[in-house]
C-alpha atoms as a PDB file:
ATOM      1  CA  UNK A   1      30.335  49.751   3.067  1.00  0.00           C
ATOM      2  CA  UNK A   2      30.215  46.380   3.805  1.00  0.00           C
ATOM      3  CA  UNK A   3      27.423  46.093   5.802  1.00  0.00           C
ATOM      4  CA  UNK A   4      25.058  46.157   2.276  1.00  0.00           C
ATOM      5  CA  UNK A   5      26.321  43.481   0.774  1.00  0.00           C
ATOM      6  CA  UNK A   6      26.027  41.016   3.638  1.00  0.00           C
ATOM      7  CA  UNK A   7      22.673  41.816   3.940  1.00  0.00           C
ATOM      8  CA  UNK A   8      22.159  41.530  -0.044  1.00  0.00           C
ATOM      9  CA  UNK A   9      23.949  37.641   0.397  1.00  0.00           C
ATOM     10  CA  UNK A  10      21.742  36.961   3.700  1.00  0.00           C
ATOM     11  CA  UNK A  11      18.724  37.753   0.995  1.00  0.00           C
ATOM     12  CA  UNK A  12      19.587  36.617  -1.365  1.00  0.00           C
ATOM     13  CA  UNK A  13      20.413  33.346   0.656  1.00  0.00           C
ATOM     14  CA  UNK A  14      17.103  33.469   2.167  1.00  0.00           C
ATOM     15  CA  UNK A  15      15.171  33.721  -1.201  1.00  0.00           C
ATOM     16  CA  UNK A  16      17.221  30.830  -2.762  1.00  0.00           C
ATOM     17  CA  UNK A  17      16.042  28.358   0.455  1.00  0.00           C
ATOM     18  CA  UNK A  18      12.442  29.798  -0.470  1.00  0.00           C
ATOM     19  CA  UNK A  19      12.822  29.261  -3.977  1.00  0.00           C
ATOM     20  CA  UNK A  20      14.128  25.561  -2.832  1.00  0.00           C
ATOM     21  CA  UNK A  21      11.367  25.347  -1.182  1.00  0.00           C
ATOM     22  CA  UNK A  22       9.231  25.732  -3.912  1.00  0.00           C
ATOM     23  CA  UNK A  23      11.047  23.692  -5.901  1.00  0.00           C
ATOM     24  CA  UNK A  24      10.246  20.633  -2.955  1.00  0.00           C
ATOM     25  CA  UNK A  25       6.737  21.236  -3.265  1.00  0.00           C
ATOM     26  CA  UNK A  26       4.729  19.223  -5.888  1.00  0.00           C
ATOM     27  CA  UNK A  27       0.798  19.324  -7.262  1.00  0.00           C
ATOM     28  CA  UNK A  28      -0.026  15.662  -7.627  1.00  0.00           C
ATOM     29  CA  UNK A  29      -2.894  13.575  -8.987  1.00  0.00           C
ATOM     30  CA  UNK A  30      -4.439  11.161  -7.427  1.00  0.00           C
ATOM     31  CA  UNK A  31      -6.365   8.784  -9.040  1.00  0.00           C
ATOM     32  CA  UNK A  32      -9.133   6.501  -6.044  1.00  0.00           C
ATOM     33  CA  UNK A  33      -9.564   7.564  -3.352  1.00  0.00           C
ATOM     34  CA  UNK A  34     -10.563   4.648  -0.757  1.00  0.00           C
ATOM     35  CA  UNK A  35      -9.671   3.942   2.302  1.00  0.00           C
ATOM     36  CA  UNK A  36      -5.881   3.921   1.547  1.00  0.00           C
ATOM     37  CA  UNK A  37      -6.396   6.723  -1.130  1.00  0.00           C
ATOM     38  CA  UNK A  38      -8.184   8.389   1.187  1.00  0.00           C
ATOM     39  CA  UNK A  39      -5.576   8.486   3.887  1.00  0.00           C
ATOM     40  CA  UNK A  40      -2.613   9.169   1.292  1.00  0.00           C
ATOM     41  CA  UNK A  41      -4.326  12.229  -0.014  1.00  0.00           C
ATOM     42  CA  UNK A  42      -4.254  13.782   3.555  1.00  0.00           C
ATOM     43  CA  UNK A  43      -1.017  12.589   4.865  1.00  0.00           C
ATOM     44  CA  UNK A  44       0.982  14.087   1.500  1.00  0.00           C
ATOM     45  CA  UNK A  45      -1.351  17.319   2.086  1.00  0.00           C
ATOM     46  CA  UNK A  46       0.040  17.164   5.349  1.00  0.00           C
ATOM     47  CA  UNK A  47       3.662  17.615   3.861  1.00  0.00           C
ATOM     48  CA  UNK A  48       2.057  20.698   2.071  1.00  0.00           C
ATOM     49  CA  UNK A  49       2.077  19.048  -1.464  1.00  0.00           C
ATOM     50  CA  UNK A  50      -1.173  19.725  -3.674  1.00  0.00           C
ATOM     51  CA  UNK A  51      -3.438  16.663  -4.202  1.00  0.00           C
ATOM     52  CA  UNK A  52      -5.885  16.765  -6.691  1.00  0.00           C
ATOM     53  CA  UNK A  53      -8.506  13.780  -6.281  1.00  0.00           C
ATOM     54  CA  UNK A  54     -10.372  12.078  -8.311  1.00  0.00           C
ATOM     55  CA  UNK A  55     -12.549   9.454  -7.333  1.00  0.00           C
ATOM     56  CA  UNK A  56     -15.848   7.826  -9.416  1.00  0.00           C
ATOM     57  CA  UNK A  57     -17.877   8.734  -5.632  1.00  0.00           C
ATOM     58  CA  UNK A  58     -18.325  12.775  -6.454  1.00  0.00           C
ATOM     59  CA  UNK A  59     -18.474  13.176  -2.423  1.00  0.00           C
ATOM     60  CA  UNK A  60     -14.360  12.370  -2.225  1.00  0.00           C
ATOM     61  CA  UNK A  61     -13.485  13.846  -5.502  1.00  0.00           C
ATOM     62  CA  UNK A  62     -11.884  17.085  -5.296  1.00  0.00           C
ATOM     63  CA  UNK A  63     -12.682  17.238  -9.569  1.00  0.00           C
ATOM     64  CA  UNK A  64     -15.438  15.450 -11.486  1.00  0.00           C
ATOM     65  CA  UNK A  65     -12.828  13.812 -14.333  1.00  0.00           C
ATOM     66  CA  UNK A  66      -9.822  12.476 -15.368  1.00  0.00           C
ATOM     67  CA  UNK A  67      -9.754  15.278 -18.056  1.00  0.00           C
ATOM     68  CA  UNK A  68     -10.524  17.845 -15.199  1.00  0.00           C
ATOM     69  CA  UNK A  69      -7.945  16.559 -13.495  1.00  0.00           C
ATOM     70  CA  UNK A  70      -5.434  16.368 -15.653  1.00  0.00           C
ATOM     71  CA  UNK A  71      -6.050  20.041 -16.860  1.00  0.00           C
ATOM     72  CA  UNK A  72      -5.854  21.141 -13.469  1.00  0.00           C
ATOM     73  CA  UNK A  73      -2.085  20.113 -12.865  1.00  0.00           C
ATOM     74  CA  UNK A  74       0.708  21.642 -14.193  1.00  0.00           C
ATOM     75  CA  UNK A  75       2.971  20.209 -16.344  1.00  0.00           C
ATOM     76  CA  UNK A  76       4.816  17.931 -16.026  1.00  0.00           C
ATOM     77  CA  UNK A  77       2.196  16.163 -14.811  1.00  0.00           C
ATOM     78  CA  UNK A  78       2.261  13.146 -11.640  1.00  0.00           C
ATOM     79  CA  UNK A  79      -0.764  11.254 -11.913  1.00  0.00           C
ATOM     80  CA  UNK A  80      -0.665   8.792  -8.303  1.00  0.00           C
ATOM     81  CA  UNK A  81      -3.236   5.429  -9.293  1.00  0.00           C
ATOM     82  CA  UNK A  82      -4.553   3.886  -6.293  1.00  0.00           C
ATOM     83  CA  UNK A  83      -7.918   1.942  -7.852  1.00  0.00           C
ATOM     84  CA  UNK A  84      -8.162  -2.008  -7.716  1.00  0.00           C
ATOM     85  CA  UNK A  85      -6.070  -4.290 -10.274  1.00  0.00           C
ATOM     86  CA  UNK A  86      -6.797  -5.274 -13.496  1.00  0.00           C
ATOM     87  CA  UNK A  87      -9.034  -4.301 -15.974  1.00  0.00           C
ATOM     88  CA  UNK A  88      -9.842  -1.190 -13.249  1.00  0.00           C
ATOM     89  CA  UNK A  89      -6.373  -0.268 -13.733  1.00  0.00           C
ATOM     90  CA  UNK A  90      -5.936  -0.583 -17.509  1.00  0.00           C
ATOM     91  CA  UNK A  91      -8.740   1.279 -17.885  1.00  0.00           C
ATOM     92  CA  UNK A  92      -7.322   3.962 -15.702  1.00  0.00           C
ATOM     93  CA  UNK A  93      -3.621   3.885 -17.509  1.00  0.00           C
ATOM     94  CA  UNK A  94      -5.632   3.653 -21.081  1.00  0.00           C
ATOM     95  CA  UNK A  95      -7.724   7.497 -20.054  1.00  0.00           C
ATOM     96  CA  UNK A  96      -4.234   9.229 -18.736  1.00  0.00           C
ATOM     97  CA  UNK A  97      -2.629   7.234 -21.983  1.00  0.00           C
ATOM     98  CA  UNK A  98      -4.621  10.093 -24.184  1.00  0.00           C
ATOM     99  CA  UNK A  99      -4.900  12.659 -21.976  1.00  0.00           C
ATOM    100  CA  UNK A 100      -1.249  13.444 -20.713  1.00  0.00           C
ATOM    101  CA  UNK A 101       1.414  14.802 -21.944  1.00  0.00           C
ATOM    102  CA  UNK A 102       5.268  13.854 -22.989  1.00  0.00           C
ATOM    103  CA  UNK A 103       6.836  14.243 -19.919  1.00  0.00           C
ATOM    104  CA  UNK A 104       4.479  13.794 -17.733  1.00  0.00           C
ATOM    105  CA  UNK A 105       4.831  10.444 -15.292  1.00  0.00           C
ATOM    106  CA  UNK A 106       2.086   7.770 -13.744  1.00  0.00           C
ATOM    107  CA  UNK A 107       2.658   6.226 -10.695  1.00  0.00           C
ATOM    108  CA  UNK A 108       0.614   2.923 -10.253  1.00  0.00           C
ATOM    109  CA  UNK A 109       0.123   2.553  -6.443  1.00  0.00           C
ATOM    110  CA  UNK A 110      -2.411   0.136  -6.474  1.00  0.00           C
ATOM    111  CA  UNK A 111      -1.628  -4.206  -6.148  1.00  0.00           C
ATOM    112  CA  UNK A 112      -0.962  -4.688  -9.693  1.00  0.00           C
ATOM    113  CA  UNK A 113       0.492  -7.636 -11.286  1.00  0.00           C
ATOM    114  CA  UNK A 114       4.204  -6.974 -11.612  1.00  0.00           C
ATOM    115  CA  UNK A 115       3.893  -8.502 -15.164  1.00  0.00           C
ATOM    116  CA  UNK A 116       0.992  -5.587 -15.894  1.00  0.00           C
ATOM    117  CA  UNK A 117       3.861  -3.043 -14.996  1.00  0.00           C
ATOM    118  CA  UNK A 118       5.835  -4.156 -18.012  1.00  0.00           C
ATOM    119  CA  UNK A 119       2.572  -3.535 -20.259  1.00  0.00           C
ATOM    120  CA  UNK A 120       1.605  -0.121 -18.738  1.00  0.00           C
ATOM    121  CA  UNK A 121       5.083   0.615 -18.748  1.00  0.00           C
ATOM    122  CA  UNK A 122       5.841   0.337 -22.883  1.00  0.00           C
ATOM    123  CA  UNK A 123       2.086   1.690 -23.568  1.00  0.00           C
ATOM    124  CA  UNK A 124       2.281   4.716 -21.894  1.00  0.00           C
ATOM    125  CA  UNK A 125       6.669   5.397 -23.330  1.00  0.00           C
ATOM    126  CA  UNK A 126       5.240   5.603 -26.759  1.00  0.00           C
ATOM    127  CA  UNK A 127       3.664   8.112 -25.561  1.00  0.00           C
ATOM    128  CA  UNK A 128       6.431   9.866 -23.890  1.00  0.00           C
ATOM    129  CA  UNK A 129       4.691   9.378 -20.686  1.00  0.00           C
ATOM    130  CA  UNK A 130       6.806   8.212 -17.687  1.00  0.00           C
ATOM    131  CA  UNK A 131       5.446   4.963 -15.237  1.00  0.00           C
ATOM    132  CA  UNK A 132       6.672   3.967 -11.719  1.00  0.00           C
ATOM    133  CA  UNK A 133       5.436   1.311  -9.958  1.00  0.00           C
ATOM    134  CA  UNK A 134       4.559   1.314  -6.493  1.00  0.00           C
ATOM    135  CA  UNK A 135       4.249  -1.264  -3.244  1.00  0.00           C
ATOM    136  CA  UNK A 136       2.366   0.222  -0.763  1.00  0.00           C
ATOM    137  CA  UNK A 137       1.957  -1.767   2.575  1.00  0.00           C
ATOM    138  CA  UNK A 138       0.793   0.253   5.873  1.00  0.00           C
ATOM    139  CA  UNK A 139      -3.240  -0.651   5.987  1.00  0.00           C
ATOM    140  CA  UNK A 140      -5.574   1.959   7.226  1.00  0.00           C
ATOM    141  CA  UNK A 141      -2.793   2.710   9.666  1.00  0.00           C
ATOM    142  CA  UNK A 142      -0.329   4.703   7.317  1.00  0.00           C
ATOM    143  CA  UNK A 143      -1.641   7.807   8.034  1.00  0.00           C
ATOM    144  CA  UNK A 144      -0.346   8.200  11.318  1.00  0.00           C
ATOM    145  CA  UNK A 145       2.642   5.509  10.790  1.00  0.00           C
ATOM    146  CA  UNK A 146       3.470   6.157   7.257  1.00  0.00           C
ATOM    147  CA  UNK A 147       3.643   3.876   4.488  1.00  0.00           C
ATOM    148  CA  UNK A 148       6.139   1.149   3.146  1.00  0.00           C
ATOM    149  CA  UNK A 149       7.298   1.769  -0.274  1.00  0.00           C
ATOM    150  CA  UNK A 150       8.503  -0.553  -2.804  1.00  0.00           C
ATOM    151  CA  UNK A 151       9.121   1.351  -6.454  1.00  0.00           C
ATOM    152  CA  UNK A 152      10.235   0.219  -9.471  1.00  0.00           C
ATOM    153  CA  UNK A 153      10.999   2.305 -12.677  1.00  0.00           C
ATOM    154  CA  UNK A 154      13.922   4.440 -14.285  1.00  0.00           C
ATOM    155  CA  UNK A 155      15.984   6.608 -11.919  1.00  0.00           C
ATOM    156  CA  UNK A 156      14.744   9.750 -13.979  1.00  0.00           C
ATOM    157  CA  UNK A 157      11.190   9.103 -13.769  1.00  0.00           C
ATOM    158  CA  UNK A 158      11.592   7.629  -9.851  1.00  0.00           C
ATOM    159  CA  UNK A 159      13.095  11.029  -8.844  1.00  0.00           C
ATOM    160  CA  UNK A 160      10.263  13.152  -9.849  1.00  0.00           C
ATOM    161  CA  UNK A 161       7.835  11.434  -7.656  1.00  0.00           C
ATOM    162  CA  UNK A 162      10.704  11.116  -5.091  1.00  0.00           C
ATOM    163  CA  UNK A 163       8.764  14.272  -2.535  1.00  0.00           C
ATOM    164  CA  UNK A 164       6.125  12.517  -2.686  1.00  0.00           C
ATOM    165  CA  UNK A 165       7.989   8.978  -2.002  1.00  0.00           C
ATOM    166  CA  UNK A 166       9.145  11.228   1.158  1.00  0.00           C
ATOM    167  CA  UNK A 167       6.210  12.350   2.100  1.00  0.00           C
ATOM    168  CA  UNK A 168       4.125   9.235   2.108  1.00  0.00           C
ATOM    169  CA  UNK A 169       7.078   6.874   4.186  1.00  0.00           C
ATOM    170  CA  UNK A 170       7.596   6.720   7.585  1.00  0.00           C
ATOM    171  CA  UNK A 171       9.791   8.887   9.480  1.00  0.00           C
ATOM    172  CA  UNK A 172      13.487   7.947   9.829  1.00  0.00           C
ATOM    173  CA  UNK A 173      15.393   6.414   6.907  1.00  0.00           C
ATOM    174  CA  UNK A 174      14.129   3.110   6.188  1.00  0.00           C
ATOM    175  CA  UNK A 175      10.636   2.232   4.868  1.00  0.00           C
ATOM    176  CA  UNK A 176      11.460   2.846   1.154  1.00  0.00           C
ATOM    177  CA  UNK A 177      13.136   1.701  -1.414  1.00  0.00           C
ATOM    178  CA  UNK A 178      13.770   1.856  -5.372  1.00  0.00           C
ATOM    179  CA  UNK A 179      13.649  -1.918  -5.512  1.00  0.00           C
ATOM    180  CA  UNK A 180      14.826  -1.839  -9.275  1.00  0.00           C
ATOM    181  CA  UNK A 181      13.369  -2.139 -12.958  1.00  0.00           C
ATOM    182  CA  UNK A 182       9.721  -1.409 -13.381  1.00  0.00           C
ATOM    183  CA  UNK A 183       7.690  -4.154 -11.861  1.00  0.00           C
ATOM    184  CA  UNK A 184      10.130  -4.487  -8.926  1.00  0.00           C
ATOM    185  CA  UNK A 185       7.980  -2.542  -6.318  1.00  0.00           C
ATOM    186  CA  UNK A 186       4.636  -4.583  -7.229  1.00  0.00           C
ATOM    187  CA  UNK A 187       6.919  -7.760  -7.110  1.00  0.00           C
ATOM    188  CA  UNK A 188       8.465  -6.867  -3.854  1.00  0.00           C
ATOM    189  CA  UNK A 189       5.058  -5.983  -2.589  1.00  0.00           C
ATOM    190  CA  UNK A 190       3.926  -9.667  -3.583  1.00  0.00           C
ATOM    191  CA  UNK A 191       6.612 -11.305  -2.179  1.00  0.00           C
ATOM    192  CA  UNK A 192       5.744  -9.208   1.072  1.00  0.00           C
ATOM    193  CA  UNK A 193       2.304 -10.290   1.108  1.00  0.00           C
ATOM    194  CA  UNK A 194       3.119 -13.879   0.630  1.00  0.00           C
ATOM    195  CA  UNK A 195       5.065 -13.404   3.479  1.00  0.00           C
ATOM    196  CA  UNK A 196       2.007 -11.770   5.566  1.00  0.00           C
ATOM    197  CA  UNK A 197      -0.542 -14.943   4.571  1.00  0.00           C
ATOM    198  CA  UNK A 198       2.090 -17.619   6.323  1.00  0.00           C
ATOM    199  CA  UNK A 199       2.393 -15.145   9.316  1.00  0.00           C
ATOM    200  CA  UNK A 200      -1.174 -14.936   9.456  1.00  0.00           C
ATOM    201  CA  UNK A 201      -1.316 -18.322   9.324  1.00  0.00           C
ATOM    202  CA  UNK A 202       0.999 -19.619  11.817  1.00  0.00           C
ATOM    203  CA  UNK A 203      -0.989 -17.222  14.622  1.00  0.00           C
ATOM    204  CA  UNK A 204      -4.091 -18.286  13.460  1.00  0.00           C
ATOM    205  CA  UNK A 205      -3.740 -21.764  13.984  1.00  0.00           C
ATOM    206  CA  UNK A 206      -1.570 -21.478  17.102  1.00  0.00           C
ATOM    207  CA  UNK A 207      -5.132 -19.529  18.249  1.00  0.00           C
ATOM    208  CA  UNK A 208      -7.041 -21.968  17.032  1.00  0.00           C
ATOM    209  CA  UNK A 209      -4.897 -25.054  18.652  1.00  0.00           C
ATOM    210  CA  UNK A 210      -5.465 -22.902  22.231  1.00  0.00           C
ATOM    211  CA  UNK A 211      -8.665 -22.436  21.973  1.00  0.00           C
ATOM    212  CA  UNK A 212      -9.385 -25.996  21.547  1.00  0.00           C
ATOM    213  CA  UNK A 213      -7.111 -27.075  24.160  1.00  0.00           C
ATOM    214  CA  UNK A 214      -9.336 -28.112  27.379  1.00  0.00           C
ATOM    215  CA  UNK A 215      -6.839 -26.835  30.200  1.00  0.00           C
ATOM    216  CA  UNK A 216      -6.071 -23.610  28.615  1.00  0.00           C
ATOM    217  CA  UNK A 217      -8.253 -21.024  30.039  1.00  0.00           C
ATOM    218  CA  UNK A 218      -7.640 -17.604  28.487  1.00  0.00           C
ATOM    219  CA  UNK A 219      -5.931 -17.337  24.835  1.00  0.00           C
ATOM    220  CA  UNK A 220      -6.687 -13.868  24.696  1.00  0.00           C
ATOM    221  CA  UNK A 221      -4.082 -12.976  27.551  1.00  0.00           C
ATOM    222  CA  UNK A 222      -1.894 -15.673  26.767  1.00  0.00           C
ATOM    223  CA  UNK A 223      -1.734 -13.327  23.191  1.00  0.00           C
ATOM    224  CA  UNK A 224      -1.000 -10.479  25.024  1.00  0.00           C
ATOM    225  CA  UNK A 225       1.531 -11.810  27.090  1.00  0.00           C
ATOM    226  CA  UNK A 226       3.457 -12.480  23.566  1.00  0.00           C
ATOM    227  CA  UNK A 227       4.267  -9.118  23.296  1.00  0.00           C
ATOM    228  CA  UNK A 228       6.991  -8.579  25.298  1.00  0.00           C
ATOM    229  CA  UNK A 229      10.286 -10.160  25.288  1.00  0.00           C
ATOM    230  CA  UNK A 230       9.331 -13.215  22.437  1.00  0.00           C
ATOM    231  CA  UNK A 231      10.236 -13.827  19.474  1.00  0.00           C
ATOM    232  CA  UNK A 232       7.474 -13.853  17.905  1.00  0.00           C
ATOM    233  CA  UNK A 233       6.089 -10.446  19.051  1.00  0.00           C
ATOM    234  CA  UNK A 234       5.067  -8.261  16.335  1.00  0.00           C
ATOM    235  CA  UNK A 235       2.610  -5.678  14.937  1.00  0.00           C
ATOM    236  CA  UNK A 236       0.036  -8.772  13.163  1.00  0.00           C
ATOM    237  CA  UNK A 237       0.617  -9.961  17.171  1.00  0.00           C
ATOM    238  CA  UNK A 238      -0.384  -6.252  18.541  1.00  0.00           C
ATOM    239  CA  UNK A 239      -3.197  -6.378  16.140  1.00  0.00           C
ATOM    240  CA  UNK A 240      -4.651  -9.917  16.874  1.00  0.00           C
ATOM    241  CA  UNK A 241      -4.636  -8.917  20.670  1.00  0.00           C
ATOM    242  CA  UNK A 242      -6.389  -5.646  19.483  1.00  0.00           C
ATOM    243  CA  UNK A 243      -8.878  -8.250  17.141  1.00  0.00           C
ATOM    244  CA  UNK A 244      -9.150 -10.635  20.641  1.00  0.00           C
ATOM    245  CA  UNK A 245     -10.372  -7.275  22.794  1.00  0.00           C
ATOM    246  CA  UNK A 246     -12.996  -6.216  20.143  1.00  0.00           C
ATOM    247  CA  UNK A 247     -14.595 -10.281  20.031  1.00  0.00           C
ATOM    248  CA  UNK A 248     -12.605 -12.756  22.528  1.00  0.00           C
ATOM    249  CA  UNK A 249     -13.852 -15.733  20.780  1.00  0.00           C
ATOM    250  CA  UNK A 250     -14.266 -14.065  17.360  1.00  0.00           C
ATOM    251  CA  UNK A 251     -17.828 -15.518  18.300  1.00  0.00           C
ATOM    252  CA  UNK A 252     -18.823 -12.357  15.803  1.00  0.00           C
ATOM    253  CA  UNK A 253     -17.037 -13.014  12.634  1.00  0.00           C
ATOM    254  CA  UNK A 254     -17.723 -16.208  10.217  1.00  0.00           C
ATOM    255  CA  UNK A 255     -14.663 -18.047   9.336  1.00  0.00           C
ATOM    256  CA  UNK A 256     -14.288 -16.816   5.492  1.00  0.00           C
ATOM    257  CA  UNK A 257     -10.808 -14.696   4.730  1.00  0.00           C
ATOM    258  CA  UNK A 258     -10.967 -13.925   0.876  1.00  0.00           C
ATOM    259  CA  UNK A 259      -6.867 -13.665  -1.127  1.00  0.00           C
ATOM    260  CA  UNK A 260      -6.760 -10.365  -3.411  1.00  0.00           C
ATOM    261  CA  UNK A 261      -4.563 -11.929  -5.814  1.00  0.00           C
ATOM    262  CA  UNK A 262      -0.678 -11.487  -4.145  1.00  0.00           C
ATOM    263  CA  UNK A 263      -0.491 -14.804  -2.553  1.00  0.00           C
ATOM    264  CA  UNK A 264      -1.423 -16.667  -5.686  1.00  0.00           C
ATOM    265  CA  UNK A 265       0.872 -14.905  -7.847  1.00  0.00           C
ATOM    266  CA  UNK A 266       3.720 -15.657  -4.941  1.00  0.00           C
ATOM    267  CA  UNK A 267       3.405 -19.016  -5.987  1.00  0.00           C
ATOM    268  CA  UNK A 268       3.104 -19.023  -9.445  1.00  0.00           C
ATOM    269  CA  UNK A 269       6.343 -16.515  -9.667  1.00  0.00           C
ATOM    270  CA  UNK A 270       8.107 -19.096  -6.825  1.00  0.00           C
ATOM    271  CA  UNK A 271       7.199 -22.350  -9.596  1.00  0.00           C
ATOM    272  CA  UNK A 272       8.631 -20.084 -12.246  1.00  0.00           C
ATOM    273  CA  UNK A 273      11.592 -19.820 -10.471  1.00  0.00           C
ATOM    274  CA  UNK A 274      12.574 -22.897  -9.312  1.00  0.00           C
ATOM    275  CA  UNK A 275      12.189 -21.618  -5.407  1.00  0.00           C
ATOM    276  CA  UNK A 276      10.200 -23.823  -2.819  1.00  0.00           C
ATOM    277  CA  UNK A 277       8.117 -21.760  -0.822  1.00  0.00           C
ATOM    278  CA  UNK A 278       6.181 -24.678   1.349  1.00  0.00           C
ATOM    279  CA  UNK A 279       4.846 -22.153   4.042  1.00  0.00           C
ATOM    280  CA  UNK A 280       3.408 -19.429   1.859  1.00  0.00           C
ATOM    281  CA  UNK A 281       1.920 -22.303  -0.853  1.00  0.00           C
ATOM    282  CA  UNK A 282       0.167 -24.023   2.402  1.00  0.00           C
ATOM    283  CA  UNK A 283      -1.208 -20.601   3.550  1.00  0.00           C
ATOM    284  CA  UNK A 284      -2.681 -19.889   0.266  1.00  0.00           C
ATOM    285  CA  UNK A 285      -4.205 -23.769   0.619  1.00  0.00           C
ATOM    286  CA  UNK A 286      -5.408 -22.969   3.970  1.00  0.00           C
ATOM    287  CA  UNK A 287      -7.350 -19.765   2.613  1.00  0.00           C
ATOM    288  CA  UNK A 288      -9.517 -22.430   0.324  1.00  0.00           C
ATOM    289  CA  UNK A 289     -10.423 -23.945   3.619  1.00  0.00           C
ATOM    290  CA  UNK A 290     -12.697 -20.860   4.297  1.00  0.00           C
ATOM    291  CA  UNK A 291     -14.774 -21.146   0.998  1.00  0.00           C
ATOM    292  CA  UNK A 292     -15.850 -25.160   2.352  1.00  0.00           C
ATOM    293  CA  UNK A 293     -16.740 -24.145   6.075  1.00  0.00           C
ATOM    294  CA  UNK A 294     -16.740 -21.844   8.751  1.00  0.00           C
ATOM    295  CA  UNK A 295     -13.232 -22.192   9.642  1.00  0.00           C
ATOM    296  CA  UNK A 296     -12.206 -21.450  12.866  1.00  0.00           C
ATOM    297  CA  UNK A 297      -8.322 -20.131  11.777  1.00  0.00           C
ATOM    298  CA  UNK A 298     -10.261 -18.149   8.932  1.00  0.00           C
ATOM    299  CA  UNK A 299     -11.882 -16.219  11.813  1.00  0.00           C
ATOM    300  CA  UNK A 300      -8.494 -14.682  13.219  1.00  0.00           C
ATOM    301  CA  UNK A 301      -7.318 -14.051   9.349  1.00  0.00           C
ATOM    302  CA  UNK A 302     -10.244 -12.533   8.916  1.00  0.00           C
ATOM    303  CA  UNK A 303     -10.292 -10.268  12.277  1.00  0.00           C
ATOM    304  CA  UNK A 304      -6.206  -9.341  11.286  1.00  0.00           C
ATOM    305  CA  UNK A 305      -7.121  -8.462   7.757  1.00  0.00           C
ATOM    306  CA  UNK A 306      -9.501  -6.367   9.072  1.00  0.00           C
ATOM    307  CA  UNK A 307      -7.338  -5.261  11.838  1.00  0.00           C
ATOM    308  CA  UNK A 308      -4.219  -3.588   9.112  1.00  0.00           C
ATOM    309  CA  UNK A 309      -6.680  -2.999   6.161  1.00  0.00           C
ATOM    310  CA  UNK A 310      -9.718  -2.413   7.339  1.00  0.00           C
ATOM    311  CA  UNK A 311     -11.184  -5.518   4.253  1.00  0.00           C
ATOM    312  CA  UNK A 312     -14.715  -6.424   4.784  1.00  0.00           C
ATOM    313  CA  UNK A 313     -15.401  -9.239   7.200  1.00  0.00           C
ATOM    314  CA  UNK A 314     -18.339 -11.523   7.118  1.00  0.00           C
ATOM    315  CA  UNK A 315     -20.450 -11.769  10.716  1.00  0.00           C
ATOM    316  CA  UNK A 316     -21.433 -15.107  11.694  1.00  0.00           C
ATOM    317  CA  UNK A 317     -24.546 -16.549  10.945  1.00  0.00           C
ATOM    318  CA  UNK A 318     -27.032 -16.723  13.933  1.00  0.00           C
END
């Protein structure tokens, strides 16, 4: 007689880990879908969530709205923004603003202004509608590596996103983190930038100072000979010997590296707060250089930038 209700726990056991299962699984909304939208919407897919994308180019778009998309999920709602700051993404928080539903939560992935966090944040609350922002650093590379996540919001409102938070990371357990109060994850995401443009900076110009350099004869394998055993090997190394295969002499690309907007707001935030940050202010200088000539050290930002996030380069002038 005892043999029945074993099997009735082993079921029921079973059906409660599907029914957990379930549970693990989300629909989500993603809002732009470019070449890191792009890449999110298949790498979450590939953690069997739902995506739903929207995107203003109907040949990415998986619906043709924000309405249609919003109708589509089930509540409560995620809605995942990945389109460019400022007035892009106000106009974007404004739409889901009227169109979802108390309960429902937006996640701002894009490179915000932490300080626009703290708008979107009370706009969308008096509403009843959730916000987490969201640092995302991994290039046209996080699909296969994962992405580094910085989010900032209330606990409640971070754990309903957090599958998705899993899904998008890297495997292992680092590459995410609830860095605090909303604005947090864009701030830490700044900070982290401002650290990339003085990186980018010191290899540049150590390229720069080789390739001038009469009795040096190859700076490409003198890069590549970095990567093991220094101190200063890294991935932006790995990439700039990747850059330094594709061109040698970055004879290709004109010296012109734009700055979306991080590095300057590392600075301002750094005079705001009383910290000196001499590197990352003379990086952000040295960017300027680019917009007065062809700059030789703008060439190899230029080739890394392209190199992690696939941003437009400009091809020298013949």
């Amino acid at each position: 007689m005892s043999t029945p209700a074993v099997q009735r726990t082993a079921g029921e056991h079973a059906a409660g880990e599907q029914q957990g299962k379930r549970r693990s699984q989300m629909e989500l909304g993603l809002v732009g879908l470019g070449k890191m939208g792009g890449n999110m919407r298949e790498r979450i897919r590939r953690a069997d969530h739902t995506v739903v994308g929207y995107d203003r180019d109907p040949e990415l778009a998986d619906v043709h709205s924000l309405a249609e998309l919003v109708q589509t999920l089930p509540a409560p709602r995620v809605v995942w923004v990945m389109v460019p700051a400022g007035a892009a993404t106000q106009a974007t928080v404004d739409e889901l603003g009227e169109l979802l539903s108390p309960g429902d939560v937006v996640v701002d992935g894009g490179n915000s202004r932490w300080s626009d966090d703290e708008k979107h944040a009370e706009e969308l609350a008096a509403k009843g509608v959730g916000f987490v922002d969201c640092g995302v650093s991994g290039g046209v590379w996080g699909l296969r590596n994962g992405y580094a996540l910085m989010y900032g919001g209330a606990a409640e409102h971070v754990a309903v996103v957090q599958p998705i938070f899993d899904a998008l990371k890297p495997e292992g357990p680092y590459g995410a983190v609830h860095a605090g109060k909303v604005g947090a994850g864009h701030f830490a995401k700044m900070v982290h930038n401002g650290i990339e443009y003085a990186m980018m900076q010191s290899f540049a110009e150590g390229w720069e100072l080789l390739e001038a350099a009469e009795s040096v004869t190859d700076v490409r394998e003198i890069f590549r000979s970095w990567q093991e055993g220094t101190v200063i090997r890294s991935w932006l190394l790995d990439l700039a010997v990747n850059a330094l295969d594709d061109d040698e002499h970055l004879d290709e690309l004109r010296g012109y590296a734009a700055d979306s907007g991080e590095g300057r707001w590392t600075v301002e935030a750094a005079i705001d707060n009383a910290v000196p940050l001499p590197a990352i202010t003379a990086s952000l200088f040295a960017r300027f250089s680019s917009r007065q000539e062809d700059s030789p050290q703008m060439k190899m930002i230029a080739a890394l930038r392209h190199q992690f996030g696939g941003h437009a380069v400009e091809n020298a002038q013949r």
